[in-house]
Protein backbone atom coordinates (compact mmCIF):
# COMPACT_ATOMS: atom_id res chain seq x y z
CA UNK A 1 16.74 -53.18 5.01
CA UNK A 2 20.14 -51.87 6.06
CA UNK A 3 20.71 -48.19 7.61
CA UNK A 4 23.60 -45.98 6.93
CA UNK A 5 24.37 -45.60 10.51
CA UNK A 6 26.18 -49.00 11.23
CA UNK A 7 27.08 -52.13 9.16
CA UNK A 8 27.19 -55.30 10.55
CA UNK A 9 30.93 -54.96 9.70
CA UNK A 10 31.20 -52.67 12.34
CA UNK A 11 29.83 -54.40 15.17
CA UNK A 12 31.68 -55.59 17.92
CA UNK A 13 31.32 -59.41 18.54
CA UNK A 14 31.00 -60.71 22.07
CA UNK A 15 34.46 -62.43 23.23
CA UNK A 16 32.33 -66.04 22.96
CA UNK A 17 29.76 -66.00 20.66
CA UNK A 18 27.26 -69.01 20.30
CA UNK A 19 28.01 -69.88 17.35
CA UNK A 20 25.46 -68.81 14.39
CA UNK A 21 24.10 -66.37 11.81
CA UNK A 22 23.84 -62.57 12.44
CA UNK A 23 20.45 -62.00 13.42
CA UNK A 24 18.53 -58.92 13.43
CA UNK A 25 16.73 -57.40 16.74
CA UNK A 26 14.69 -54.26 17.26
CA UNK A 27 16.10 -51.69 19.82
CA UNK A 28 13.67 -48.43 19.87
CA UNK A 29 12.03 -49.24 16.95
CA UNK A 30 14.66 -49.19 14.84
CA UNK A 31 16.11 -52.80 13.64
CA UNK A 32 19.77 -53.84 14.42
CA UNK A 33 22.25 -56.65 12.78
CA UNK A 34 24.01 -58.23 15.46
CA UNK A 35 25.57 -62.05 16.26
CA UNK A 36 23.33 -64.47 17.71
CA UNK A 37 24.79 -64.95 21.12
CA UNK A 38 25.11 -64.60 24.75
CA UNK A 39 25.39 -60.90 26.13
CA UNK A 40 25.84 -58.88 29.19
CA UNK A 41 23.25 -56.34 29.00
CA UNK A 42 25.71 -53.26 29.55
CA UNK A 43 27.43 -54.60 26.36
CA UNK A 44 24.50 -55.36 24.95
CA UNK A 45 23.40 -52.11 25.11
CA UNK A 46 26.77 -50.19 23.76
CA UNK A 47 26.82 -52.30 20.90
CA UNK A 48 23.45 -51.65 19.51
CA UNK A 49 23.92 -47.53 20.36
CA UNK A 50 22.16 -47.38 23.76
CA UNK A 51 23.77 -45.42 26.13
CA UNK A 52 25.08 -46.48 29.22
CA UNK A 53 22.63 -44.48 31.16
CA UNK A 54 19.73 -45.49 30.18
CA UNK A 55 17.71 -48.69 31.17
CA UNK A 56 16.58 -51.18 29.01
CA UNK A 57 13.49 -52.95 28.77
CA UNK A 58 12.65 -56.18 26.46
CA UNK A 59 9.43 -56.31 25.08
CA UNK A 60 8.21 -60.08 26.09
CA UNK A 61 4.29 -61.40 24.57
CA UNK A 62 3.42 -57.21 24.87
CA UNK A 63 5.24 -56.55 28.12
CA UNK A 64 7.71 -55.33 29.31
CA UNK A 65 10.58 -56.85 31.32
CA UNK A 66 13.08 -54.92 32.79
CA UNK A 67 17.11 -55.98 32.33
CA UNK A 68 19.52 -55.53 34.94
CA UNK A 69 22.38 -54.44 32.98
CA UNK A 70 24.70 -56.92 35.30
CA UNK A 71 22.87 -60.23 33.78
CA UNK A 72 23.17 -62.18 30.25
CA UNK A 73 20.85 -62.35 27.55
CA UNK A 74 20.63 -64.79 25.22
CA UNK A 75 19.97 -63.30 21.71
CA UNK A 76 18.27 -65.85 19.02
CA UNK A 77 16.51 -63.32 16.82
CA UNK A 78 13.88 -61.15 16.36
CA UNK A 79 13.77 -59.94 20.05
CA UNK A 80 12.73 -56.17 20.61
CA UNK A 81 14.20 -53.99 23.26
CA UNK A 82 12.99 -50.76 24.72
CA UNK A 83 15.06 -48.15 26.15
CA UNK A 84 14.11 -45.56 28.81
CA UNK A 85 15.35 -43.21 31.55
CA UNK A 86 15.95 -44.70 34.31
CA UNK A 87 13.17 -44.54 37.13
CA UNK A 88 13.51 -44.60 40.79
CA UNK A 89 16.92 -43.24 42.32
CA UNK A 90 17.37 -41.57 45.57
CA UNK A 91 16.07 -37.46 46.34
């Protein structure tokens, strides 16, 4: 099922992708094509249309697991990812 907003032509590929098919994930319900690989979670994040300020979660056996968006992911497939406002912060 492919969406008008972005082809899988568009997308940016990390620098060193694993190598491998595209492979589709879920980001706030809605279902992205993007290259099996390793990511950074901030670039993660810009490439599948999540913006910068705005924390992201990755849904793991029904819960949620938060993702520092200084570490690597490894992206295989069929993950799904959760984005929020970030919580916490200084008053």
């Amino acid at each position: 099922m492919e969406t008008p907003n972005q082809s899988a032509s568009e997308v940016t590929r990390p620098v060193q992708p694993e190598p491998g098919p595209d492979v589709t994930v879920t980001v706030d319900g809605v279902e992205k094509i993007v290259h099996r690989g390793s990511y950074v979670v901030a670039d993660f994040k810009s490439l599948v249309g999540v913006d910068a300020a705005r924390e992201l979660d990755e849904v793991v056996n029904g819960q949620l697991k938060p993702l520092d968006d200084n570490v690597r992911i490894a992206i295989k497939g069929h993950e799904k990812f959760v984005s929020h406002v970030r919580t916490g912060g200084s008053s």
